[in-house]
Protein backbone atom coordinates (compact mmCIF):
# COMPACT_ATOMS: atom_id res chain seq x y z
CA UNK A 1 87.76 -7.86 72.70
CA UNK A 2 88.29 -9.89 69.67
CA UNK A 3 85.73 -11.67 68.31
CA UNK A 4 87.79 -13.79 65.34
CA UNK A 5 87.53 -16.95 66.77
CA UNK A 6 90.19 -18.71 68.55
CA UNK A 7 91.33 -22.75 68.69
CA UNK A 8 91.44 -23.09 72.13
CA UNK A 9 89.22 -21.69 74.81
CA UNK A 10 90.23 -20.00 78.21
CA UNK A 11 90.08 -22.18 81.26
CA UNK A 12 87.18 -21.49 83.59
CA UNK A 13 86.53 -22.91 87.28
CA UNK A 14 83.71 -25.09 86.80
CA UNK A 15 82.72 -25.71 90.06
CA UNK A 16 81.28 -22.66 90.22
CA UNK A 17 78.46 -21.01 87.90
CA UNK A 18 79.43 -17.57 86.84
CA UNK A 19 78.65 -14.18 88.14
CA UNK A 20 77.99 -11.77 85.24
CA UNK A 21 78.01 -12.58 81.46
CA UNK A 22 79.57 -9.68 78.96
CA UNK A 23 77.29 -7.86 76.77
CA UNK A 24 77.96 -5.58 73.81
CA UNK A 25 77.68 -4.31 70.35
CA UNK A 26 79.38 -4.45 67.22
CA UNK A 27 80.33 -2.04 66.54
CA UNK A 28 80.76 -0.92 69.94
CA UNK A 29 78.38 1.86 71.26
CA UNK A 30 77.26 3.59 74.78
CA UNK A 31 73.73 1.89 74.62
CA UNK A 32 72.96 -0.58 77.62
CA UNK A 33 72.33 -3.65 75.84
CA UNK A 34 70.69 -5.68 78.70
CA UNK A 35 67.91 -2.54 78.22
CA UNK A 36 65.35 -4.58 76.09
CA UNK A 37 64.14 -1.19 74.41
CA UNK A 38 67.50 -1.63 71.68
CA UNK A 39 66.10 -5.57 70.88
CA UNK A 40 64.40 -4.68 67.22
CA UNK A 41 64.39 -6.05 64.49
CA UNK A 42 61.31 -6.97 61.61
CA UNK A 43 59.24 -9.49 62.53
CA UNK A 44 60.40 -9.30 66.23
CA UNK A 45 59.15 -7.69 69.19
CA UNK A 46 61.36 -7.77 72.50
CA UNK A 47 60.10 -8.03 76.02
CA UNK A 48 61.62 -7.42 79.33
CA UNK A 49 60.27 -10.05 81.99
CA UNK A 50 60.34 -9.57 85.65
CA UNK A 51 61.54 -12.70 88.00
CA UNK A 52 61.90 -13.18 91.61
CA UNK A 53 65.38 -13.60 90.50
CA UNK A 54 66.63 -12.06 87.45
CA UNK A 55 64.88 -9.87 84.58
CA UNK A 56 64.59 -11.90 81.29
CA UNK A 57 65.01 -10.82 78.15
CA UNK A 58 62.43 -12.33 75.44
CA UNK A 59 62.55 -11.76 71.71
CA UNK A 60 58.99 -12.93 70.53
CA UNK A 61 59.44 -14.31 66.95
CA UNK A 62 57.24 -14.28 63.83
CA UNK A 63 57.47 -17.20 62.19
CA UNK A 64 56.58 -15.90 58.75
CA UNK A 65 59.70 -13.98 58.91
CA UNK A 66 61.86 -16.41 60.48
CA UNK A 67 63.08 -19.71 59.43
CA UNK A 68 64.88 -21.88 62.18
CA UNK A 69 68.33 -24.29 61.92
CA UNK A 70 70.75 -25.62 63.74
CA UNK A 71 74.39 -25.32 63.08
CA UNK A 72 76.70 -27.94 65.06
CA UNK A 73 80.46 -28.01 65.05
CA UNK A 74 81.33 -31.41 67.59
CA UNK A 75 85.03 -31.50 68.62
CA UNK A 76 85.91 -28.66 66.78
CA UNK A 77 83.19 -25.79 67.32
CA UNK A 78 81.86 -22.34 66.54
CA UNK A 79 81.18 -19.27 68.17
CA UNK A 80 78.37 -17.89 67.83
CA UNK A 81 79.38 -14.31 66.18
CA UNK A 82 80.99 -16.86 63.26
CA UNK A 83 77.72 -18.77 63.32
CA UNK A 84 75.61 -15.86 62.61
CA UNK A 85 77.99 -14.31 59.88
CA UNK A 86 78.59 -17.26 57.83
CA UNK A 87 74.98 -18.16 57.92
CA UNK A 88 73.33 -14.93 57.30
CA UNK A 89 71.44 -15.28 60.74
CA UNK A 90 69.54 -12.49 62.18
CA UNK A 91 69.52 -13.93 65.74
CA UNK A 92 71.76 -16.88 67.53
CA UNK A 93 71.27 -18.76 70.71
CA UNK A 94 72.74 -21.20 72.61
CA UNK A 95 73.59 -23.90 72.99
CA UNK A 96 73.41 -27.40 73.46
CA UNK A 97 74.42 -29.35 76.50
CA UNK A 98 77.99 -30.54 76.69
CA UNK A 99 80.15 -32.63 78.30
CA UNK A 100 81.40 -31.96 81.74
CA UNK A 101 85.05 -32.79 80.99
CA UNK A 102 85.24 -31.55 77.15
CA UNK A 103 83.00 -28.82 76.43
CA UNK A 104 83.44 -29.40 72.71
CA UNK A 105 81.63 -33.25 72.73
CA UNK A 106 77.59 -32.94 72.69
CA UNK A 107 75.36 -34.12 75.59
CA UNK A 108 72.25 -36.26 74.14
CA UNK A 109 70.99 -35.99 70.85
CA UNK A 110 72.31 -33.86 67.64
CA UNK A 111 70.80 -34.45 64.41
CA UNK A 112 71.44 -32.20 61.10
CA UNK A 113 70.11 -32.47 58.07
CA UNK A 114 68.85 -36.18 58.76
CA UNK A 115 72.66 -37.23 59.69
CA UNK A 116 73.22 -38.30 63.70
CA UNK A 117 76.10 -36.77 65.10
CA UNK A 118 75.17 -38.08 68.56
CA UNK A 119 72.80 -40.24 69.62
CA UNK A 120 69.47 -39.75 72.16
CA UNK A 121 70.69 -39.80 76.28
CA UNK A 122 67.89 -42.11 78.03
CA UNK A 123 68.70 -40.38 81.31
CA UNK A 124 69.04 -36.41 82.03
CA UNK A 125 67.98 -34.00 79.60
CA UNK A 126 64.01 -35.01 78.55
CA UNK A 127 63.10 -33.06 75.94
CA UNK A 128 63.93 -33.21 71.95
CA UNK A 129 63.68 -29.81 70.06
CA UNK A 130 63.59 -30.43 66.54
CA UNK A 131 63.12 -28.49 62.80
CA UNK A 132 61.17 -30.23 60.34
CA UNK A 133 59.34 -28.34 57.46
CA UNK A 134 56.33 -27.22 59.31
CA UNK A 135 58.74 -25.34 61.87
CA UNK A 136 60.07 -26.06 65.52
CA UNK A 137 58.11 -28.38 67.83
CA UNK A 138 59.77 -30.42 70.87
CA UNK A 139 58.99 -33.77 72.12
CA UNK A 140 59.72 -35.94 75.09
CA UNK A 141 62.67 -37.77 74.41
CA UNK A 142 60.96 -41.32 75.16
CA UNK A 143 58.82 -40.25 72.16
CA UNK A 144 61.45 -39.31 69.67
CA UNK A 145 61.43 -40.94 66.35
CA UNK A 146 64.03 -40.08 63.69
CA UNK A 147 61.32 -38.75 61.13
CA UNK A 148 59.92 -36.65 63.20
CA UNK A 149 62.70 -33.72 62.30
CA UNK A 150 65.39 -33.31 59.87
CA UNK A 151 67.70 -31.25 62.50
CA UNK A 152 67.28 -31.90 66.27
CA UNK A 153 68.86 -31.69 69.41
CA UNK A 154 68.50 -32.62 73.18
CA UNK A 155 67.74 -29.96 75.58
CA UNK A 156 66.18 -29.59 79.56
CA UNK A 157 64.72 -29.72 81.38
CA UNK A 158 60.95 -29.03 80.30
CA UNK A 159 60.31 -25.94 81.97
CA UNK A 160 56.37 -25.27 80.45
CA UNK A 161 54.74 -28.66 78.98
CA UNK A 162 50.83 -28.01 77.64
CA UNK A 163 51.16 -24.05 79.01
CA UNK A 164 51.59 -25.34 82.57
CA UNK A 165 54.35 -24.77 84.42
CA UNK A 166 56.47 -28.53 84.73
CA UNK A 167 59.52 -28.55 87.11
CA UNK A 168 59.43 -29.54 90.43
CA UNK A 169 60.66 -27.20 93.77
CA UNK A 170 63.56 -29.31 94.04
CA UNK A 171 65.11 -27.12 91.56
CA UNK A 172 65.07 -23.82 93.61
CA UNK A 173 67.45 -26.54 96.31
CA UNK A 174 70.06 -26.30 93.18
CA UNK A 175 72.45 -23.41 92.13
CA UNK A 176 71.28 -20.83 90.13
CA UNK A 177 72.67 -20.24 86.45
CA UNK A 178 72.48 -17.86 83.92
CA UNK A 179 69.57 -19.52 81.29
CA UNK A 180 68.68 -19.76 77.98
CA UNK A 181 65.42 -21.30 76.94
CA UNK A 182 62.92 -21.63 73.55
CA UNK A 183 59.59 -21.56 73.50
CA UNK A 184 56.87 -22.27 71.33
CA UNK A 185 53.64 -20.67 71.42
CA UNK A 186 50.64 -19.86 69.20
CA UNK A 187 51.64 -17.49 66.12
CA UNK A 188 55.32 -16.92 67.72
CA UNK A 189 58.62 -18.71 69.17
CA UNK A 190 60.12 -16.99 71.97
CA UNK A 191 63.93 -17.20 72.29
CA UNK A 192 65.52 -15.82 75.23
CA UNK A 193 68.21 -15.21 78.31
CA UNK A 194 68.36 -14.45 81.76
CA UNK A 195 70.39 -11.53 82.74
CA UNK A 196 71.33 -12.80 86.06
CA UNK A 197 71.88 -16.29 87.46
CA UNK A 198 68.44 -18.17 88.22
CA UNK A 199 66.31 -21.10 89.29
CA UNK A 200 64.42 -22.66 86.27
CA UNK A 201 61.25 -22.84 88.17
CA UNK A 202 61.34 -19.24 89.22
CA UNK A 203 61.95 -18.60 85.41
CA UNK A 204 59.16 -20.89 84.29
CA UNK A 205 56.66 -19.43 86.66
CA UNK A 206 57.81 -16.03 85.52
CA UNK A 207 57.37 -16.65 81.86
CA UNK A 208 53.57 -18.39 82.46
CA UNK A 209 52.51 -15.28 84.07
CA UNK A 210 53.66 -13.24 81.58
CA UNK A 211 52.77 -15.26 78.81
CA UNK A 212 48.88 -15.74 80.38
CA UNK A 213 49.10 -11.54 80.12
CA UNK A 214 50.03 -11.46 76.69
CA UNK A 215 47.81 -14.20 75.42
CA UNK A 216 50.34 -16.28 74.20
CA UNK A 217 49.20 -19.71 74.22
CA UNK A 218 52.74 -21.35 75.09
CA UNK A 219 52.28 -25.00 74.60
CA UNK A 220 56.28 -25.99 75.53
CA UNK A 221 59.29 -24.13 76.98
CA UNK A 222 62.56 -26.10 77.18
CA UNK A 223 65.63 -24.94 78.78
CA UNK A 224 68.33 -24.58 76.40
CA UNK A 225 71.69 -23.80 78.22
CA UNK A 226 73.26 -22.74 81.74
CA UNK A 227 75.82 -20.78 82.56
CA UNK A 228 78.85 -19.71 80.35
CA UNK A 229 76.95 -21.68 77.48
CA UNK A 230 74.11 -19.56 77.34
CA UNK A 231 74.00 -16.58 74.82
CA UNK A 232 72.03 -14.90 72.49
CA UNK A 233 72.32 -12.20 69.14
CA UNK A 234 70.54 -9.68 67.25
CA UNK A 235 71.35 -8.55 63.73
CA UNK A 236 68.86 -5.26 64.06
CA UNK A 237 67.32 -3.49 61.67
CA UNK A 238 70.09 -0.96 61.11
CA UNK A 239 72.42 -4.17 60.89
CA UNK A 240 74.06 -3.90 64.34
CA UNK A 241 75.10 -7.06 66.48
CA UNK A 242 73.37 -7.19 69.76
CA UNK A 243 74.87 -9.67 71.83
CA UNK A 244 74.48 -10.61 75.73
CA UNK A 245 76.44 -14.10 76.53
CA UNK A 246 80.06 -14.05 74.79
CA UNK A 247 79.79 -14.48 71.38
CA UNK A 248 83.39 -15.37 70.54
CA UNK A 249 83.50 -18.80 72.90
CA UNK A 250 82.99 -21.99 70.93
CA UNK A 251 79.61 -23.66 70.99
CA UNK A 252 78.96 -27.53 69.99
CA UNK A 253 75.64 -26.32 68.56
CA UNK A 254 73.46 -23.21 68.49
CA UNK A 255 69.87 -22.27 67.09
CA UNK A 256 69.48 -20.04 64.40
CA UNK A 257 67.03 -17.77 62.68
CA UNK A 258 67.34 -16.79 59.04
């Protein structure tokens, strides 16, 4: 597989969510990556969840060794292997919603460096996850303000709002769909990826469990991307690239972590 970046992007059927999602190294090795045990890096600790429908994979973040950003590319994008290189990342997810029809033009709100690229969606995705100087913090979207962060973009639904779990059953009526999601918790962000297709409320009550057991205090977890959009990468310690999601598709936008 080459992961140089391309122009143009393979078609995909998307009327239907996919099946499996690749996952690798670079440079390639034997090691099952989905196996949490190979997530390490300083400042990080990884943690395999158990689901009723998928395992989860959760890399718990210090934030005194981690400093957040988001990189956006509209119209013409970035994958997330280029993201990570050129910004001297040590781990990438992704990404933001997209349109339906052109999966290069952002969905809701995508603000960098104080600059609008795309303006708040009053309908659909709810919550705002931002980066201001203090950190990450997310917001309802009806209680957005411009100041509030420097970079920001528009992501959903809420799965956790005030450390109790906030989706409704209606969601386990809907497909299910590889996940991404963000959370913020006391003394730690959590970044992470289902590695199967799942229901957002079976993932939410899966990650309040587990976050009750470890004491985590987890104020807000926001789903971040479904499906083929959803990915995440590890620069470990012994600088090799961990990756589950492809990493050579391009993204509208994706979260960092110097």
């Amino acid at each position: 597989m080459s992961l140089a970046g391309c122009g143009t992007e393979q078609p995909v059927d998307r009327n239907s969510g996919a099946l499996t999602l690749v996952s690798g190294t670079l440079p390639p090795t034997e090691q099952d990556v989905t196996d949490h045990n190979y997530w390490q890096a300083d400042g990080l600790s990884a943690h395999e969840v158990p689901s009723a429908d998928s395992r989860l994979l959760v890399l718990e973040l210090d934030p005194a060794f981690f400093e957040p950003a988001i990189v956006a590319a509209p119209q013409t994008g970035i994958a997330a292997i280029d993201a990570l290189r050129a910004n001297d990342y040590k781990v990438v997810i992704g990404s933001g919603f997209v349109s339906e029809l052109n999966s290069l033009a952002p969905v809701g709100l995508l603000q960098i460096n104080g600059e609008t690229l795309n303006p708040v969606q009053g309908y659909g995705y709810t919550r705002i996850l931002g980066i201001n100087d203090s950190g990450m913090g997310v917001v309802h979207r009806n209680d957005y303000q411009r100041a509030l962060f420097h970079s920001a973009l528009q992501a959903g639904p809420g799965i956790v709002e005030n450390a109790q779990l906030d989706i409704s059953e209606k969601d386990l009526l809907r497909p299910k769909y590889f996940r991404s999601f963000v959370g913020l918790c006391a003394q730690r962000w959590l970044v992470g990826v289902s590695l199967a297709p799942t229901h957002l409320r079976t993932l939410g009550q899966a990650m309040v469990d587990y976050a009750d057991k470890q004491n985590w205090q987890c104020e807000d977890l926001v789903n971040l991307a479904g499906d083929r959009q959803a990915v995440l990468l590890l620069r470990t310690s012994s600088d090799t690239l961990l990756y589950h999601g492809d990493p050579d598709t391009y993204k509208v936008s994706l979260l960092g972590f110097h």
